[in-house]
C-alpha atoms as a PDB file:
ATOM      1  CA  UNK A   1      -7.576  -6.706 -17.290  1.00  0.00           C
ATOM      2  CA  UNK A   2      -6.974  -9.542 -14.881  1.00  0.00           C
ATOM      3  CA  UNK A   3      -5.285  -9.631 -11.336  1.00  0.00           C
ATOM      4  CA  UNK A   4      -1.506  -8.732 -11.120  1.00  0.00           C
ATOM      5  CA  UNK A   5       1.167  -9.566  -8.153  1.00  0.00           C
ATOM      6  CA  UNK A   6       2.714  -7.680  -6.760  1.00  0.00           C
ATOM      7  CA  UNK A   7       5.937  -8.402  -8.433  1.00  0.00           C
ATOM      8  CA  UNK A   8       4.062  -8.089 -11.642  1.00  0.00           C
ATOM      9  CA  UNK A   9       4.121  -3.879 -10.851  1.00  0.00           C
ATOM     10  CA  UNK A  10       6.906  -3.469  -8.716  1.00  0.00           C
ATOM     11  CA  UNK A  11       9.777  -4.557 -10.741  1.00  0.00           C
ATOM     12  CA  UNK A  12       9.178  -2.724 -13.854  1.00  0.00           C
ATOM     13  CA  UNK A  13       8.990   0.372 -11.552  1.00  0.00           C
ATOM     14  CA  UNK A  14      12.715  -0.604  -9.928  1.00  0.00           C
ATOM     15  CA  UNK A  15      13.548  -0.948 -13.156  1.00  0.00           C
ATOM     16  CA  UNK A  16      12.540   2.159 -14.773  1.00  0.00           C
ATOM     17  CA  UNK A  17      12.097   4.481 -12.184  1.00  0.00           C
ATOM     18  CA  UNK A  18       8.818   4.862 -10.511  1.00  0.00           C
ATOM     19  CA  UNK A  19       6.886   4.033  -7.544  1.00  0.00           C
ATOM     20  CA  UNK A  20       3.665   2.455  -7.194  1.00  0.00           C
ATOM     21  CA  UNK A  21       1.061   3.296  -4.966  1.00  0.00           C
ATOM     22  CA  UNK A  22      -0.549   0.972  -2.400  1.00  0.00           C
ATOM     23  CA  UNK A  23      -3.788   2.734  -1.561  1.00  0.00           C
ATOM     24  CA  UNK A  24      -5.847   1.724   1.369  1.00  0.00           C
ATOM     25  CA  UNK A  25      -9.278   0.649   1.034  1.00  0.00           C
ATOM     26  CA  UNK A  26     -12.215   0.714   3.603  1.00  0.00           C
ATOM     27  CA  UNK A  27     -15.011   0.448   1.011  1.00  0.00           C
ATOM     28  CA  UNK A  28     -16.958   0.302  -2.302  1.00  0.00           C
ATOM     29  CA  UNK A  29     -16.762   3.582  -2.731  1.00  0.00           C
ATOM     30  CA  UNK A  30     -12.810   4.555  -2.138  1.00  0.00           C
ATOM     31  CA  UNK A  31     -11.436   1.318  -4.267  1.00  0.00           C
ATOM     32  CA  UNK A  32     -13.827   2.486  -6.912  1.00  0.00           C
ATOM     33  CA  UNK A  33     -12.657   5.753  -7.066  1.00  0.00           C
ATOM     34  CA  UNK A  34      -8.635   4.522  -7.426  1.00  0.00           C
ATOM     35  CA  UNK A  35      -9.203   2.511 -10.080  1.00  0.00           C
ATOM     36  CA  UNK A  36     -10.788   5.169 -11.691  1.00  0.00           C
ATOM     37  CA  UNK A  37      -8.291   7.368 -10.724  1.00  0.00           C
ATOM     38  CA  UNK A  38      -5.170   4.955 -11.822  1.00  0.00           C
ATOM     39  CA  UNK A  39      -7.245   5.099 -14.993  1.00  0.00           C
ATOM     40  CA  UNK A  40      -7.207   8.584 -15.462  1.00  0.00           C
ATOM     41  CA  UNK A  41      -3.370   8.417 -15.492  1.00  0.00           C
ATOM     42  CA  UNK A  42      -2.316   5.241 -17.117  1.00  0.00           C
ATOM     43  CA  UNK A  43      -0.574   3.564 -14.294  1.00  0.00           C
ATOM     44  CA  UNK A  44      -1.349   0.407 -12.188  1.00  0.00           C
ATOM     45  CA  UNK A  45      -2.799   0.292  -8.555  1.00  0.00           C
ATOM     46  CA  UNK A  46      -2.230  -1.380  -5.461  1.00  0.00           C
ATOM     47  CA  UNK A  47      -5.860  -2.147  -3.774  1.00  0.00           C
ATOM     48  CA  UNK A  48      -5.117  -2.554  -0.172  1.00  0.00           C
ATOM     49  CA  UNK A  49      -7.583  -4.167   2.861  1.00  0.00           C
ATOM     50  CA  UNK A  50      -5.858  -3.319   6.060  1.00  0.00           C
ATOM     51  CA  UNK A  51      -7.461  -4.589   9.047  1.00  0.00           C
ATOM     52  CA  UNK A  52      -9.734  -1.943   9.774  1.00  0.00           C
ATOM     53  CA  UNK A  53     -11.254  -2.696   6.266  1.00  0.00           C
ATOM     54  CA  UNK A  54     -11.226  -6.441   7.221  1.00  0.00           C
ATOM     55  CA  UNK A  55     -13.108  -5.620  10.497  1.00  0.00           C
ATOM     56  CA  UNK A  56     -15.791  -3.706   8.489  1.00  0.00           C
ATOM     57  CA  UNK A  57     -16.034  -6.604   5.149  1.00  0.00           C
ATOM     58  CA  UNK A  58     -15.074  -9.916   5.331  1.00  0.00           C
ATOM     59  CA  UNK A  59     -12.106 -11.403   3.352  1.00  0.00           C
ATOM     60  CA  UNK A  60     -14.001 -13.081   0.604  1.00  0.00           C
ATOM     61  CA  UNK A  61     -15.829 -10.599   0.111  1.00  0.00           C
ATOM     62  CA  UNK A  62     -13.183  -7.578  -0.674  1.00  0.00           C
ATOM     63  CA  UNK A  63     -11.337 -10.591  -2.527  1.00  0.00           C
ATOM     64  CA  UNK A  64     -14.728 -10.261  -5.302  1.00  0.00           C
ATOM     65  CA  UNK A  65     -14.755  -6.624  -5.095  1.00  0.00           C
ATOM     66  CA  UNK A  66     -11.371  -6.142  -5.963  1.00  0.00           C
ATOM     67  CA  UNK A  67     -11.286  -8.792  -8.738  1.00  0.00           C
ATOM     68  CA  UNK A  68     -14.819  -7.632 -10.011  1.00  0.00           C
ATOM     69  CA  UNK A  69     -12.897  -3.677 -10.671  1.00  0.00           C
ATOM     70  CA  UNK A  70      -9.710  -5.988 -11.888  1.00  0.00           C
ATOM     71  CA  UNK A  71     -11.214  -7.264 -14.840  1.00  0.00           C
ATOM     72  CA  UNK A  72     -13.073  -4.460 -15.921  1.00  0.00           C
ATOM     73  CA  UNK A  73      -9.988  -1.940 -15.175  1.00  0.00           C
ATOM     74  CA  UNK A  74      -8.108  -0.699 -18.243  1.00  0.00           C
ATOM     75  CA  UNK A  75      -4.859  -0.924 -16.149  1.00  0.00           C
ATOM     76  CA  UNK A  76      -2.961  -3.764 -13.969  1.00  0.00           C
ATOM     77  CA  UNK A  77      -4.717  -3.889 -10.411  1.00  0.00           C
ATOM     78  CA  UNK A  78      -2.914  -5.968  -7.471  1.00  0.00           C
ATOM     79  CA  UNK A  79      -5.273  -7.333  -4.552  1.00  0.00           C
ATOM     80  CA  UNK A  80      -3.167  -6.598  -1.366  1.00  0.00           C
ATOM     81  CA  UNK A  81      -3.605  -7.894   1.763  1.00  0.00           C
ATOM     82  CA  UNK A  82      -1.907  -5.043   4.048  1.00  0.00           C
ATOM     83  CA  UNK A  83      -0.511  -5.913   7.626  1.00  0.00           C
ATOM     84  CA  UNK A  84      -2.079  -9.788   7.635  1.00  0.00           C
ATOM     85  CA  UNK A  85      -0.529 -10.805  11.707  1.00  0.00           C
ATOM     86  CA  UNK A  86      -1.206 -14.658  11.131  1.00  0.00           C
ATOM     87  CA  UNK A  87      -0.945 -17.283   9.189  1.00  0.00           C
ATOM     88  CA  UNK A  88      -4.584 -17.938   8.918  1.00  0.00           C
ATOM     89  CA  UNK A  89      -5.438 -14.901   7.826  1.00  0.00           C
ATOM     90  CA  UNK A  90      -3.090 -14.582   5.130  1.00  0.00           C
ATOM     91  CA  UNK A  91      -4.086 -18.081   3.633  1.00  0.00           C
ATOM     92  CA  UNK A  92      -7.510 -17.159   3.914  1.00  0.00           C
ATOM     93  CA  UNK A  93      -6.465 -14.136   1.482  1.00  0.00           C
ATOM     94  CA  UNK A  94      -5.008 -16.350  -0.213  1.00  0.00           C
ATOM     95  CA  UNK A  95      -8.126 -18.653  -0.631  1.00  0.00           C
ATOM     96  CA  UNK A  96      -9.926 -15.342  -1.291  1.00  0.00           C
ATOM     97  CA  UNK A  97      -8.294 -14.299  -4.582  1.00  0.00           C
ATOM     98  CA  UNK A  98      -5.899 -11.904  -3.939  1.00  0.00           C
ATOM     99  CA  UNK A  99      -2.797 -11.708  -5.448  1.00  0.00           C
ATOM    100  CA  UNK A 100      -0.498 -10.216  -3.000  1.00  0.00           C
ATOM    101  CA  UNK A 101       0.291 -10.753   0.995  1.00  0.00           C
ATOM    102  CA  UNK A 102       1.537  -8.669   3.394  1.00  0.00           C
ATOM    103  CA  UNK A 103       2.843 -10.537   6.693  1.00  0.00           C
ATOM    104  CA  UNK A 104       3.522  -7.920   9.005  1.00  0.00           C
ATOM    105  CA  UNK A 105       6.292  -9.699  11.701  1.00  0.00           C
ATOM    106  CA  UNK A 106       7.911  -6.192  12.723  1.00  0.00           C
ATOM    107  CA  UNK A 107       6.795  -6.178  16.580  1.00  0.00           C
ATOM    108  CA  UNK A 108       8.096  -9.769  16.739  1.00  0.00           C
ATOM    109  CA  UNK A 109      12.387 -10.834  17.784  1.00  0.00           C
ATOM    110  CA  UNK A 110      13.915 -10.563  14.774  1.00  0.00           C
ATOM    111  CA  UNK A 111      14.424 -14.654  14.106  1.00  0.00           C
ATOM    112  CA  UNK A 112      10.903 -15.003  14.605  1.00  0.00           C
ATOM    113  CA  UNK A 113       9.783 -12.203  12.368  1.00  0.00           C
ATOM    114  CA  UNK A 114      12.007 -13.955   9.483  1.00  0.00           C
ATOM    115  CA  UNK A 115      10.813 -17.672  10.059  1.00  0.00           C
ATOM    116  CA  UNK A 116       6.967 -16.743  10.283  1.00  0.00           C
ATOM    117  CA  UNK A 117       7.544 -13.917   6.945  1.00  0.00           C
ATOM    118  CA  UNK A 118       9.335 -16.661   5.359  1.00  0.00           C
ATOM    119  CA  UNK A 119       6.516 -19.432   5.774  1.00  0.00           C
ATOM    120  CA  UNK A 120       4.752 -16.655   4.567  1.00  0.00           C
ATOM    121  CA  UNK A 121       6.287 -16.160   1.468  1.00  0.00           C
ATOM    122  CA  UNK A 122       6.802 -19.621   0.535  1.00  0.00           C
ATOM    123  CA  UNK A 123       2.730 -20.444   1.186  1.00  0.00           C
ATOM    124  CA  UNK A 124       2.401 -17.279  -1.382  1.00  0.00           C
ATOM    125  CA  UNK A 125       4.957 -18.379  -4.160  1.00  0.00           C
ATOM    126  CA  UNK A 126       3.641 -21.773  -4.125  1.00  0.00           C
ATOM    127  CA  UNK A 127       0.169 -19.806  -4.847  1.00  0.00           C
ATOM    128  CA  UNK A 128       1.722 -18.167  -7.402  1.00  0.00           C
ATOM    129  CA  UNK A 129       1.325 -14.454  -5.802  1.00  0.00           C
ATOM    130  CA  UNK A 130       3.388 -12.274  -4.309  1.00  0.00           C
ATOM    131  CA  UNK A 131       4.333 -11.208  -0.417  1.00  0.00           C
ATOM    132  CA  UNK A 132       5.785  -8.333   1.576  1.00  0.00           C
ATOM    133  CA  UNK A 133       7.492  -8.382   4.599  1.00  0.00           C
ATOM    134  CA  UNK A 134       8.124  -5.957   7.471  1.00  0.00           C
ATOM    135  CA  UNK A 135      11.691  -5.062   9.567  1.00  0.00           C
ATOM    136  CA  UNK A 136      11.855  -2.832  11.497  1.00  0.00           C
ATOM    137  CA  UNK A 137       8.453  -1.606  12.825  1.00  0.00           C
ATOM    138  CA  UNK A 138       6.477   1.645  11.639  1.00  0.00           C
ATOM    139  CA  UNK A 139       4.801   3.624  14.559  1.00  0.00           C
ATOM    140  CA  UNK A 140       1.430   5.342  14.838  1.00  0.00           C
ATOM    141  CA  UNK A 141       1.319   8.946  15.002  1.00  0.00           C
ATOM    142  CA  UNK A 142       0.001   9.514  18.766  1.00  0.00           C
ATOM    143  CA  UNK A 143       0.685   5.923  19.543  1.00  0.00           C
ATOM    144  CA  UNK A 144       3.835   2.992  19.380  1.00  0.00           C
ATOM    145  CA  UNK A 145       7.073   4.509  18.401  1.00  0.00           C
ATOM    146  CA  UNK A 146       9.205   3.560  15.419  1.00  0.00           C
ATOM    147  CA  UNK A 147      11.760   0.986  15.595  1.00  0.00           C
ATOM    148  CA  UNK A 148      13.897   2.292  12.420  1.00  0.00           C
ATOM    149  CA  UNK A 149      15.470  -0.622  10.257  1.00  0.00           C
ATOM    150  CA  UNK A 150      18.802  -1.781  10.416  1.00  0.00           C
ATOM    151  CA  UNK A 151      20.618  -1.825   7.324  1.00  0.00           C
ATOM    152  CA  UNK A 152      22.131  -4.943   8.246  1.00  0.00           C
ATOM    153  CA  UNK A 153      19.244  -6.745   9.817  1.00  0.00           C
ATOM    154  CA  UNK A 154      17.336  -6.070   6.722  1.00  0.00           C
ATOM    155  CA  UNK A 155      19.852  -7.488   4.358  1.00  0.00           C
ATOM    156  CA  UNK A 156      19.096 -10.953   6.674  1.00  0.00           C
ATOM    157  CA  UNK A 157      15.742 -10.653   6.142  1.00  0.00           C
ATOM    158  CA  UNK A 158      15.112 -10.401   2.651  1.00  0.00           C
ATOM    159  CA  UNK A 159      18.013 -12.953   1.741  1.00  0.00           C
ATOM    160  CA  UNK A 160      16.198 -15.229   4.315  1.00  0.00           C
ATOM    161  CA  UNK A 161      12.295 -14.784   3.963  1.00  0.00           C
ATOM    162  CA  UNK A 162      12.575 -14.904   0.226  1.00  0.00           C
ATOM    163  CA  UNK A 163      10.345 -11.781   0.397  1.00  0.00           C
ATOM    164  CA  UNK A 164       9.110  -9.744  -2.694  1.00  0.00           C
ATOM    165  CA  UNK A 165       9.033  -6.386  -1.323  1.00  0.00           C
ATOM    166  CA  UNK A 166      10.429  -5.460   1.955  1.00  0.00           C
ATOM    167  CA  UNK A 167       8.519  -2.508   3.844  1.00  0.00           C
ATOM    168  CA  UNK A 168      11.188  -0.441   6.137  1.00  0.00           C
ATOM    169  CA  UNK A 169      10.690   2.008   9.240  1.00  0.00           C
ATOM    170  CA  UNK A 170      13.042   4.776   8.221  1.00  0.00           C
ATOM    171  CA  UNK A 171      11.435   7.850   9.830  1.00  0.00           C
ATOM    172  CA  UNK A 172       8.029   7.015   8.355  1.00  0.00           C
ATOM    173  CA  UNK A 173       4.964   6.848  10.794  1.00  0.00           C
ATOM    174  CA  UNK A 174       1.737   5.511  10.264  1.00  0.00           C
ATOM    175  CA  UNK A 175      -1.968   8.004  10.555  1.00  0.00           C
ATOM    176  CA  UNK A 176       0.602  10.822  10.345  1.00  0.00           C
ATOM    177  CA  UNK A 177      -2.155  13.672   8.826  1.00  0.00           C
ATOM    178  CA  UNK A 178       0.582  16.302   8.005  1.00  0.00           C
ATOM    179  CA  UNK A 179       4.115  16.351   6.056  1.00  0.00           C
ATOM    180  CA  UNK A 180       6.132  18.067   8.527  1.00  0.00           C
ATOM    181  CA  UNK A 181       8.670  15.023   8.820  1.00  0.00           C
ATOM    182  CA  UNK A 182      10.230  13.430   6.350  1.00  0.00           C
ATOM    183  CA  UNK A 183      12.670  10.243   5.747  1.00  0.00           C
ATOM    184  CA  UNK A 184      15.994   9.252   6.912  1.00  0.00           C
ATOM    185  CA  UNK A 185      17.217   9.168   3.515  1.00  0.00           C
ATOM    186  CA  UNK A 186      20.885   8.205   4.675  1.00  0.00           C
ATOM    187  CA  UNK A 187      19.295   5.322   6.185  1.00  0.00           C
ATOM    188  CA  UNK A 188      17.692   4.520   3.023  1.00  0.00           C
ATOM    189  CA  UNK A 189      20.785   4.316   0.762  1.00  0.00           C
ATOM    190  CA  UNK A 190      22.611   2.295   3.617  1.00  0.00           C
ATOM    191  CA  UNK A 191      19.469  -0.244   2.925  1.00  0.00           C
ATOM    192  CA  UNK A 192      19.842   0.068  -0.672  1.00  0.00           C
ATOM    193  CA  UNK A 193      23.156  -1.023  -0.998  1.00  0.00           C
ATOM    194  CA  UNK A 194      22.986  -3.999   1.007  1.00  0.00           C
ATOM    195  CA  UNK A 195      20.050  -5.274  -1.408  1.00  0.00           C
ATOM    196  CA  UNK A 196      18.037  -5.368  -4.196  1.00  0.00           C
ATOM    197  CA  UNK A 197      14.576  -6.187  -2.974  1.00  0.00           C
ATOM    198  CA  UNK A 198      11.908  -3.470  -3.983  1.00  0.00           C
ATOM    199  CA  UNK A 199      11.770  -1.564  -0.844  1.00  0.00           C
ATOM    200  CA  UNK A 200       8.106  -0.296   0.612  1.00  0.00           C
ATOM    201  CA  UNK A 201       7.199   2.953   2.792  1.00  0.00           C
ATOM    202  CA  UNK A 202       3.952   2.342   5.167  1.00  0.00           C
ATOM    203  CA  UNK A 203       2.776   5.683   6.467  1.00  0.00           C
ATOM    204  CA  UNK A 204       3.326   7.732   3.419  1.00  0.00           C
ATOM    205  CA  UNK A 205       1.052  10.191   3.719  1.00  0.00           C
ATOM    206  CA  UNK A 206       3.014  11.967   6.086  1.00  0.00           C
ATOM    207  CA  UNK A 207       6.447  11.834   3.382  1.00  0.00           C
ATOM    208  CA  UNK A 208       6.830  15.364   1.601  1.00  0.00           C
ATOM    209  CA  UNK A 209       5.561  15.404  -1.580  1.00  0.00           C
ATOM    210  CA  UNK A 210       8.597  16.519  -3.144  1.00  0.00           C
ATOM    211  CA  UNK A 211      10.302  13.676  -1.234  1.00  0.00           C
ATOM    212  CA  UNK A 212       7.806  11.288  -2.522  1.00  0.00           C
ATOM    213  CA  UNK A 213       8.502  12.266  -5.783  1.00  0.00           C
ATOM    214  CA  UNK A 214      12.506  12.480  -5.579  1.00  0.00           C
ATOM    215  CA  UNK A 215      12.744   8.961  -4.051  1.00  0.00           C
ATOM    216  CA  UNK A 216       9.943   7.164  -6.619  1.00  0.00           C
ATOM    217  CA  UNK A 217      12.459   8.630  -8.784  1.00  0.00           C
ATOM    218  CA  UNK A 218      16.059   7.395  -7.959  1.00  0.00           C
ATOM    219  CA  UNK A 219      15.722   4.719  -5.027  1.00  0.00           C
ATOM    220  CA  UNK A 220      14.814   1.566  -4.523  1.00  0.00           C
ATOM    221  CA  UNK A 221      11.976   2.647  -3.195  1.00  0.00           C
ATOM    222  CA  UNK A 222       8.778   1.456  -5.620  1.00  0.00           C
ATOM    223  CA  UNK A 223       5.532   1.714  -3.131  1.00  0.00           C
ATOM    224  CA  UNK A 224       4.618   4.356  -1.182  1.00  0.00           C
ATOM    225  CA  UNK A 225       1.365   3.056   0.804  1.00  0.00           C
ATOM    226  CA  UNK A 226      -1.238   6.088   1.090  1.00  0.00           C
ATOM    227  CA  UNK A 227      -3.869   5.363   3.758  1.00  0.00           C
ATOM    228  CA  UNK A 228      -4.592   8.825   5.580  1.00  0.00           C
ATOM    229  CA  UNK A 229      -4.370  11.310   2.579  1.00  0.00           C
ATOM    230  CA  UNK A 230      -6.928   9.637   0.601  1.00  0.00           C
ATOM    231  CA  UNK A 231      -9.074   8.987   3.565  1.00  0.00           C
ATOM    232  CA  UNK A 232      -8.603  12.889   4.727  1.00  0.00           C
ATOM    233  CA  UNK A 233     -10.209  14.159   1.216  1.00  0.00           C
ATOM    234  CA  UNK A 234     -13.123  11.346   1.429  1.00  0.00           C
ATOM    235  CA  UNK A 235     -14.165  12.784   4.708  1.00  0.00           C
ATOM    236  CA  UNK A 236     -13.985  16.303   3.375  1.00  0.00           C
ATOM    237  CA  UNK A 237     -16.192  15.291   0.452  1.00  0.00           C
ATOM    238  CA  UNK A 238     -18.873  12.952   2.565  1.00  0.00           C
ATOM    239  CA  UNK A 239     -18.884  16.693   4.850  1.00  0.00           C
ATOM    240  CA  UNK A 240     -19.637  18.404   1.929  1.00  0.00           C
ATOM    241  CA  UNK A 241     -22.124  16.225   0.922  1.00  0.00           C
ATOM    242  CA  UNK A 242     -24.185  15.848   3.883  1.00  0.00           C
ATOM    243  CA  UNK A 243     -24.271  19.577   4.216  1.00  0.00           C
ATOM    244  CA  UNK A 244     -25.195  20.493   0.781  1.00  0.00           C
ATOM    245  CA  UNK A 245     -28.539  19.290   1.485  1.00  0.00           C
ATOM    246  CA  UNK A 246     -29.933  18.176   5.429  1.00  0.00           C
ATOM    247  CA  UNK A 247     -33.180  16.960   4.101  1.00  0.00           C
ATOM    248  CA  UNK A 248     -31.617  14.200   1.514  1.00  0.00           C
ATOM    249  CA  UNK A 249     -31.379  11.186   3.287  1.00  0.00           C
ATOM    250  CA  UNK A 250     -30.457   8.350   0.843  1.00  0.00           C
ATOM    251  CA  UNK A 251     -27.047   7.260   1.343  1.00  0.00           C
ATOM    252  CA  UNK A 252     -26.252   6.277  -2.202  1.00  0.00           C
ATOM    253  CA  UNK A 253     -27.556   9.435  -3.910  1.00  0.00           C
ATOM    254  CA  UNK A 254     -24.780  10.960  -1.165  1.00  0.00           C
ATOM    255  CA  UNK A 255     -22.341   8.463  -1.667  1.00  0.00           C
ATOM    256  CA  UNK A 256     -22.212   9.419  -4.875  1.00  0.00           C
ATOM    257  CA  UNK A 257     -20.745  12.979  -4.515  1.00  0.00           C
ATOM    258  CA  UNK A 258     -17.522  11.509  -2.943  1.00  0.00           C
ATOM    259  CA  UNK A 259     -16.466  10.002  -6.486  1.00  0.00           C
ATOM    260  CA  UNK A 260     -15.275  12.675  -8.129  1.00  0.00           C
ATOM    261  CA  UNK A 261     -13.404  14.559  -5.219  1.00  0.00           C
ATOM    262  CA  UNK A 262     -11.574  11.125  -4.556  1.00  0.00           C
ATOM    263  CA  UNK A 263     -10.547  10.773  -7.811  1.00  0.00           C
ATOM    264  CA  UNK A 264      -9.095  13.934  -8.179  1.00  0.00           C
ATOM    265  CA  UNK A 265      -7.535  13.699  -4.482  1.00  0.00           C
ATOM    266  CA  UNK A 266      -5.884  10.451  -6.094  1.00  0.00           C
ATOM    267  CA  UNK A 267      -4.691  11.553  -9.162  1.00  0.00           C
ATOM    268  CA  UNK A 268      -2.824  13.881  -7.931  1.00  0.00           C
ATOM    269  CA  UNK A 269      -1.157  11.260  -5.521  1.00  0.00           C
ATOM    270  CA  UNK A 270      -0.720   9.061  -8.246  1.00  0.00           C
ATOM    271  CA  UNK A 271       1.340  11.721 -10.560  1.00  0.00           C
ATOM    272  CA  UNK A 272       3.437  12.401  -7.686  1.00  0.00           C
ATOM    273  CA  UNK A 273       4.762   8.556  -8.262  1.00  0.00           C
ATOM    274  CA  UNK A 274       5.282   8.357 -11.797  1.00  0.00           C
ATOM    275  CA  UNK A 275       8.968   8.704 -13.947  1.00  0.00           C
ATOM    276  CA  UNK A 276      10.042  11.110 -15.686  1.00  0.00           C
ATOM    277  CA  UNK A 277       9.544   9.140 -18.791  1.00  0.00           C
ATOM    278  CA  UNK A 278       5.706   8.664 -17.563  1.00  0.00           C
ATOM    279  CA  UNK A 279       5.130  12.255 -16.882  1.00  0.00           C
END
């Protein structure tokens, strides 16, 4: 199955109730494993190269491996480019085959944030792909703080950027490796009803599950980007792996033993997304 946009996924899932999931990749071996794992449950998948992925493999080269596990997948696959901070890197995604872009503006004034996200997002429609924007900025657990999204504010920016998905900072924090917190769902439904963009959660790992599932399910919300989770149960597996056996040394053979914890680590992200009519 060929590449998909991101519009391509997200709208059916405003439509009919769902959220997708934007998984973050840092190699072979994790982007592998989601596919598979999307597979496994009949539902698409949002590849994602952040920029600690991009500082490990260039852009033209994650553009082939994620097109490479597109056309051999048995289910739609998007080609995100998450948090791109300049134009030139987002055209060189662009240039590179994916399929979606991610222009993350949020530290910047707000009238700067919407002219740069909406140069953006012409650049990508002209392409024929899709882009997400940013207000409001998502912290770092231990690090920046949160600016949370004004309802208001955001209704100006997706009128004006032209955006296809709008990510939102509504108690959600970024590297957070528990669920103890949770989202300002009052802020949420003020967003909601001041527009119809499909609206994006960065940080998810750190959402409640049954929160996760509740707002997939009746909000406007239709990706929940899962970064730290996923990573979490790699490194758990790799561990597990390397101690099985000291004296095996070939990093394939123990590369290998990560696939099928990850993929069961994923599915059971990926259920916790789906409608009731998928479940």
């Amino acid at each position: 199955m060929p590449l998909v946009t991101l519009s391509d996924v997200l709208q059916p899932a405003l439509k009919e109730g769902h959220a997708i999931a934007g998984l973050v990749t840092l190699g072979w071996e994790d982007m592998r494993a989601y596919v598979a794992a999307a597979e496994a449950e009949a539902v698409p998948v949002i590849l994602q190269a952040g920029p600690s992925c991009r500082a490990h493999t260039p852009l033209p080269v994650l553009g082939k491996m994620f097109r490479h596990l597109a056309e051999n997948a048995s289910v739609p696959v998007v080609a995100h480019l998450d948090h791109g901070y300049t134009a030139d890197e987002c055209r060189e995604a662009l240039d590179s085959g994916f399929t979606s872009l991610m222009f993350d503006g949020s530290r910047l004034p707000l009238d700067q944030n919407i002219a740069e996200t909406a140069a953006i997002a012409a650049m990508a429609h002209k392409a024929g792909i899709s882009c997400e924007g940013e207000i409001g900025f998502v912290g770092y657990s231990g690090g920046e703080n949160s600016a949370g999204s004004d309802p208001q504010e955001a209704a100006r920016f997706a009128v004006e950027t032209g955006v296809d998905a709008m990510a939102i900072s509504v108690g959600n924090v970024h590297l957070q490796e528990n669920k103890e917190g949770g989202l300002d769902e009052a802020r949420i439904r003020a967003i909601e009803a001041v527009t119809d963009v499909p609206l994006v959660i960065h940080g998810g790992s750190g959402v409640p599950l049954d929160q996760r599932t509740r707002l997939a399910r009746g909000s406007g919300i239709c990706k929940f980007n899962i970064g730290t989770e996923l990573r979490m149960a790699f490194g758990d597996a790799l561990r597990a792996a390397v101690n099985r056996d000291p004296d095996r040394f070939d990093r394939v053979t123990i590369l290998k033993d990560t696939h099928d914890p990850l993929v069961a680590a994923t599915r059971r992200v990926l259920r916790g997304f789906k409608g009731e009519s998928q479940c």
